[in-house]
Protein backbone atom coordinates (compact mmCIF):
# COMPACT_ATOMS: atom_id res chain seq x y z
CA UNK A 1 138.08 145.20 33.21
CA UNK A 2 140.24 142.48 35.35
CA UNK A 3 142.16 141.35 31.98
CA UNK A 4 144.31 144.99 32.42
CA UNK A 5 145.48 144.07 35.87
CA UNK A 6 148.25 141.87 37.64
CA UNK A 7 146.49 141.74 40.91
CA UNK A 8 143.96 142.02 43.20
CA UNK A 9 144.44 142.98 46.51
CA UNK A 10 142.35 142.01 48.78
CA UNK A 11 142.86 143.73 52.99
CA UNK A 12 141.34 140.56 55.02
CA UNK A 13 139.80 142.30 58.06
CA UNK A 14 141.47 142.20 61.43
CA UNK A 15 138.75 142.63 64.27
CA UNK A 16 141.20 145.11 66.46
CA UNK A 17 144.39 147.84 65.89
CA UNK A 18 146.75 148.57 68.43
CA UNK A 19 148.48 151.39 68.61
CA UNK A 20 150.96 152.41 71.51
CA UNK A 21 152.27 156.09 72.15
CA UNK A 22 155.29 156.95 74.04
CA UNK A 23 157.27 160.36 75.12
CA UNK A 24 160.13 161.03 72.18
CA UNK A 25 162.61 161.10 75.55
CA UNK A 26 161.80 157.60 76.81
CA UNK A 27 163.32 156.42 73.16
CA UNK A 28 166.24 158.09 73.07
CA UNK A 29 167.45 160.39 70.03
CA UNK A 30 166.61 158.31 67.17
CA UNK A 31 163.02 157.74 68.31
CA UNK A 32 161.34 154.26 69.20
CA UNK A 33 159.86 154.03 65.33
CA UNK A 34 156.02 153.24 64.93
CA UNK A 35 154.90 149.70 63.53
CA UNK A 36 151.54 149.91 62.20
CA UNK A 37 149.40 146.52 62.99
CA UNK A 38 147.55 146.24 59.30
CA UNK A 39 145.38 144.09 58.17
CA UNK A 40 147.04 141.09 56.08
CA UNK A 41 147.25 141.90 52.19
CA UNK A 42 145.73 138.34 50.23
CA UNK A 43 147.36 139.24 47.18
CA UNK A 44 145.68 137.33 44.18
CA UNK A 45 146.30 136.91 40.71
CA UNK A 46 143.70 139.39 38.85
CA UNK A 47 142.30 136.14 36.66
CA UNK A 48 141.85 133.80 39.52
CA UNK A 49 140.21 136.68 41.58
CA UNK A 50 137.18 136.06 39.79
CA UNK A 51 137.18 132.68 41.04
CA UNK A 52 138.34 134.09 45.01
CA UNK A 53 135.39 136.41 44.66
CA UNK A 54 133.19 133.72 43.82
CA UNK A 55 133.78 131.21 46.63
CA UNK A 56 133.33 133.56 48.94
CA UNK A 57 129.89 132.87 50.98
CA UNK A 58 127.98 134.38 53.25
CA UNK A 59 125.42 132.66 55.97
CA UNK A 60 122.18 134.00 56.94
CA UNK A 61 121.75 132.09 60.37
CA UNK A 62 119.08 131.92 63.03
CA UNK A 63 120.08 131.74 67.07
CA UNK A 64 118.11 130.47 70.30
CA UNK A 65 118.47 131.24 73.33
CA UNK A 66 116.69 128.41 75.22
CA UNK A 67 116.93 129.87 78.68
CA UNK A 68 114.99 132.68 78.00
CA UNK A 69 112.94 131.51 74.46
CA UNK A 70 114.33 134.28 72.22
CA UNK A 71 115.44 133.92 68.23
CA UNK A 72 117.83 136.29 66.62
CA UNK A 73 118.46 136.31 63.03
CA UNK A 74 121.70 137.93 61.08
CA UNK A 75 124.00 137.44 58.22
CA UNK A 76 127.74 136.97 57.99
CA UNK A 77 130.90 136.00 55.97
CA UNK A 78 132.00 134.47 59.17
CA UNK A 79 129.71 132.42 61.39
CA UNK A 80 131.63 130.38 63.71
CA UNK A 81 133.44 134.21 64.62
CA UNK A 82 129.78 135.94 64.85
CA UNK A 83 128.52 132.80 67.27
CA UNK A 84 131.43 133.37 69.41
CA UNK A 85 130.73 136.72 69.57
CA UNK A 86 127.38 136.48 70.69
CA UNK A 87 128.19 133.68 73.11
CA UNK A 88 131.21 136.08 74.71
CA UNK A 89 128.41 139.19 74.99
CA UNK A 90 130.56 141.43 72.65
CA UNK A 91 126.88 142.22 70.60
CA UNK A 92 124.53 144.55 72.23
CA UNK A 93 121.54 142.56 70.95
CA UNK A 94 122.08 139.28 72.10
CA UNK A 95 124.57 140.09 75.11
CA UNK A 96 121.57 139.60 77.68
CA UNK A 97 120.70 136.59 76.30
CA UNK A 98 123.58 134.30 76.57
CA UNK A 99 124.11 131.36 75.81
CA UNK A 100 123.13 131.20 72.13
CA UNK A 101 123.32 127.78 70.10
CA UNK A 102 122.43 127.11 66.42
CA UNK A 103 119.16 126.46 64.72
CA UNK A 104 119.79 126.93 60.99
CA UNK A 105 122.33 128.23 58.88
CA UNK A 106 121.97 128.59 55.11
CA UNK A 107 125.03 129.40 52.74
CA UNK A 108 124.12 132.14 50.00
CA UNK A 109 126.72 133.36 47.37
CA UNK A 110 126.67 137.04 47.89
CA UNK A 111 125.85 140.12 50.62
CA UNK A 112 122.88 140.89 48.91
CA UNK A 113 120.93 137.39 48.96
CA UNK A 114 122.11 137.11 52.65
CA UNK A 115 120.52 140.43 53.29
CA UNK A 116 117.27 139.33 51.52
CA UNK A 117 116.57 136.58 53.07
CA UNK A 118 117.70 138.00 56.12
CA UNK A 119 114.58 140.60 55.88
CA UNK A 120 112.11 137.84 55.09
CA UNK A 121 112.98 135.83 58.03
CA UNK A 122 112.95 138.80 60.67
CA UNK A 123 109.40 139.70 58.93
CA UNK A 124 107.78 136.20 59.71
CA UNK A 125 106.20 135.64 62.90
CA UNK A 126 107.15 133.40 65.62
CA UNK A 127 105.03 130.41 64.41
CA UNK A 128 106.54 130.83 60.42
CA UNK A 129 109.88 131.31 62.00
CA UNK A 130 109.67 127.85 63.77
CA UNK A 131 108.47 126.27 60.70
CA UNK A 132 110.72 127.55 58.58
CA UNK A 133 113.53 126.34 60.93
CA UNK A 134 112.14 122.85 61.19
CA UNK A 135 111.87 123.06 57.09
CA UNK A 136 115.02 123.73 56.80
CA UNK A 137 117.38 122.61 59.77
């Protein structure tokens, strides 16, 4: 299927749009113009794309907060971003929990292993969870 194509294109995500709106009068006759703030276009080769698509890697990770003895478990393509995030209280979960450090964070090569494993951990009790962490930190 990728041999008939030039390129892929991939969008890379942006985390916020802005958009600004002003009257037609404050910009004069010819209009102020409207710059869209998109998301930056990877364009790749469509034969290396297999190889883009594969290095991509996704982290199921597991999160303490010390102060007040809580775990949280997720998965991301990003995890230094996602830790930030839960450290700055933009995620409703975690956001009364602050601060969050690290316990364990394991690489897996697509979504849908990330998502697995992230089911299994959330399913094991507080006792597995702490062995499994020690097991594999």
């Amino acid at each position: 299927m990728l041999e008939n194509l030039n390129y892929i294109i991939f969008a890379v995500p942006k985390t916020e749009a802005v958009a600004q709106l002003v009257r037609a009068s404050d910009c004069g006759s010819e209009g102020r113009g409207f710059e869209t703030l998109q998301p930056p276009i990877l364009k790749i080769p469509a034969k290396q794309s297999r190889d883009f698509l594969l290095m991509m890697a996704f982290y199921v990770y597991i999160i303490c907060s010390k102060q007040y003895d809580k775990y949280y478990i997720g998965q991301t393509a990003n995890f230094p971003n996602r830790l930030v995030r839960h450290n700055q209280g933009l995620e409703k979960a975690t956001k009364p929990y602050i601060p969050w450090n690290t316990e364990c964070v394991i690489e897996k090569s697509s979504r849908s292993e990330a998502m697995i494993l992230e089911r299994k951990l959330k399913n094991l009790n507080r006792e597995r969870l702490l062995a499994f962490i020690k097991k594999y930190q």
